[in-house]
C-alpha atoms as a PDB file:
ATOM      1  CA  UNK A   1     -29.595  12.930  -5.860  1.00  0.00           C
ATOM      2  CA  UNK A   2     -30.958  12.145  -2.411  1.00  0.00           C
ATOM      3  CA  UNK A   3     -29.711   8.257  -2.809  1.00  0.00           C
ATOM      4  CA  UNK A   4     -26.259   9.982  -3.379  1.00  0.00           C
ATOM      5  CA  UNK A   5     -26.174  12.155  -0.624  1.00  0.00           C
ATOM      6  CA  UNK A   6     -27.922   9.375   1.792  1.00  0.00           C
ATOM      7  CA  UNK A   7     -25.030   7.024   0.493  1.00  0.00           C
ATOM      8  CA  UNK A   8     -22.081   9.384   1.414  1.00  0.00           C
ATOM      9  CA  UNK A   9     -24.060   9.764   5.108  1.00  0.00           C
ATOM     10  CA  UNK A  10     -23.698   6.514   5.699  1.00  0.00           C
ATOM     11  CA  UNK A  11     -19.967   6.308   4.126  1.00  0.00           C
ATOM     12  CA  UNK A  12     -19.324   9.168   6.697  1.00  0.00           C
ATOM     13  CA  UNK A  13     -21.056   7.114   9.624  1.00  0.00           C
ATOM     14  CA  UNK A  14     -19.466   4.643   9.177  1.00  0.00           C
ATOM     15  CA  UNK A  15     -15.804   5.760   9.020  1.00  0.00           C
ATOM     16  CA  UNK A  16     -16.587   7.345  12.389  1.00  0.00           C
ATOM     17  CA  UNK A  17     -17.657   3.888  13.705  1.00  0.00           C
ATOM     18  CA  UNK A  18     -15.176   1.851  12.403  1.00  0.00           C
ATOM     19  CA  UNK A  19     -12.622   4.642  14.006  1.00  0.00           C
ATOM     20  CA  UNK A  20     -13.706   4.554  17.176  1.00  0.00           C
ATOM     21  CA  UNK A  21     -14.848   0.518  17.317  1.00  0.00           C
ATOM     22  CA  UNK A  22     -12.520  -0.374  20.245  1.00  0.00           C
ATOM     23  CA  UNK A  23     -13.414   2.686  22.431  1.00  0.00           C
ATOM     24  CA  UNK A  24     -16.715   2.586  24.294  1.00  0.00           C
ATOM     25  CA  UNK A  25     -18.641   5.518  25.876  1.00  0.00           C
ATOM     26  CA  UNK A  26     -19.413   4.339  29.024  1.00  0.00           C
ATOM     27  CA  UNK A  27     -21.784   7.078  29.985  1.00  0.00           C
ATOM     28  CA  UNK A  28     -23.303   7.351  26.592  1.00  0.00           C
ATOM     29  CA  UNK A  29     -23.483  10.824  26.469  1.00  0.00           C
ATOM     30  CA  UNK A  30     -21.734  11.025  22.671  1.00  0.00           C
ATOM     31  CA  UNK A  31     -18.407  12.041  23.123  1.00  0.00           C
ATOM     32  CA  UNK A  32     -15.383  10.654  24.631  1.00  0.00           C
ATOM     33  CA  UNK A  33     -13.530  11.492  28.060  1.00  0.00           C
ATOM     34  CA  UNK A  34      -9.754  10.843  28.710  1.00  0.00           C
ATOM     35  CA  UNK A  35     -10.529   7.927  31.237  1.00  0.00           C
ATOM     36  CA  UNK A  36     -13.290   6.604  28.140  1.00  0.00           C
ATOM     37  CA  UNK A  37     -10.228   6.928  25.951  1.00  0.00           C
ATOM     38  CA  UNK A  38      -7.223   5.834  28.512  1.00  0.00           C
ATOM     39  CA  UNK A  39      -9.662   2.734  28.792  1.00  0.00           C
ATOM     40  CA  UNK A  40      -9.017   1.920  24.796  1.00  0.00           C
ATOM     41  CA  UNK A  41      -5.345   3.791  24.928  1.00  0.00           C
ATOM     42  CA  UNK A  42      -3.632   3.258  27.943  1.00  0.00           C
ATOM     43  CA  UNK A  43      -0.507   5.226  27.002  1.00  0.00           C
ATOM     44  CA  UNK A  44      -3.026   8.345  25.885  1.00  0.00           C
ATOM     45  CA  UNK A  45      -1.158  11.187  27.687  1.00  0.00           C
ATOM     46  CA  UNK A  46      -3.471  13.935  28.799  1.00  0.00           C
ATOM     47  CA  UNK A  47      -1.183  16.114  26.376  1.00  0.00           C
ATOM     48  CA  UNK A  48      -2.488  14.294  23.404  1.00  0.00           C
ATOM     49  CA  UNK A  49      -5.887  14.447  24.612  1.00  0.00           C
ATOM     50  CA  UNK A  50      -5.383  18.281  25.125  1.00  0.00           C
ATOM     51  CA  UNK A  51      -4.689  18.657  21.427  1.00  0.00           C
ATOM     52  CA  UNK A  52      -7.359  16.910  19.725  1.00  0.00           C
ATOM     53  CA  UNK A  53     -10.049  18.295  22.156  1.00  0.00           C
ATOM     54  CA  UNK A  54     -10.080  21.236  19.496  1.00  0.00           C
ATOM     55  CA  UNK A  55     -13.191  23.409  21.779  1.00  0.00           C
ATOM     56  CA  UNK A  56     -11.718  22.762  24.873  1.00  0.00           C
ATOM     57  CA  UNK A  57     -14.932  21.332  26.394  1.00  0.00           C
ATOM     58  CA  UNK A  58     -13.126  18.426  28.558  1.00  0.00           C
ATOM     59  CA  UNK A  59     -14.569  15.699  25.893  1.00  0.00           C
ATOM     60  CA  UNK A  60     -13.651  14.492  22.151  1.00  0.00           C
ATOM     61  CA  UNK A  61     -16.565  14.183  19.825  1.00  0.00           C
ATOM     62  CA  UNK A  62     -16.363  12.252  16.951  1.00  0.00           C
ATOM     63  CA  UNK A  63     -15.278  14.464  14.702  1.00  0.00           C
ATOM     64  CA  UNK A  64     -12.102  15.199  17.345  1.00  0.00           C
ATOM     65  CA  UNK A  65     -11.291  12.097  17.654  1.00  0.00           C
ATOM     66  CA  UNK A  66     -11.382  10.990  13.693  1.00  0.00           C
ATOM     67  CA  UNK A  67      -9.416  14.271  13.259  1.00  0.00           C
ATOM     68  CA  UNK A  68      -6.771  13.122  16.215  1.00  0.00           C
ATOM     69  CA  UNK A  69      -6.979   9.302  14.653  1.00  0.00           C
ATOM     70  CA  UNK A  70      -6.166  10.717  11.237  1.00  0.00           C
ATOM     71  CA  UNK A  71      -3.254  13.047  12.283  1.00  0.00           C
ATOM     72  CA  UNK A  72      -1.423  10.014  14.809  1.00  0.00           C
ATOM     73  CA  UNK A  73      -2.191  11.756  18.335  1.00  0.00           C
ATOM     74  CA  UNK A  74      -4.507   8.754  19.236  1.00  0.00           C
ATOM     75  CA  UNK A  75      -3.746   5.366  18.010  1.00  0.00           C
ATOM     76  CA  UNK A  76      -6.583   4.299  15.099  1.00  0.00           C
END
């Protein structure tokens, strides 16, 4: 049981990684900021960014952004 859950950690890592492998966080803090993301998207509208920054915090974890990646608002 624990090799099975470890294993679909990973799985889910990974898919976050391989998501986000062109977008780097400059300031390493975890999340992404529009100019962090305008680096990897230029034509990322602030719109776009509005929408999948789902708590309104001003930054996209990972979770927003595999969630905006998924849906088409930022280009995977």
């Amino acid at each position: 049981m624990k090799h099975t859950v470890l294993a679909a950690a990973l799985v889910a890592l990974t898919s976050v990684a391989a998501l986000a492998t062109d977008i780097a966080d400059t300031d390493a803090n975890g999340t992404f900021s529009i100019e962090e993301l305008k680096a990897a998207f230029p034509d990322l509208t602030d719109d776009a960014f509005k929408a999948a920054d789902t708590d309104a915090d001003g930054q996209l974890s990972a979770d927003e952004l595999k969630a905006a990646q998924e849906a088409g608002t930022i280009p995977a």
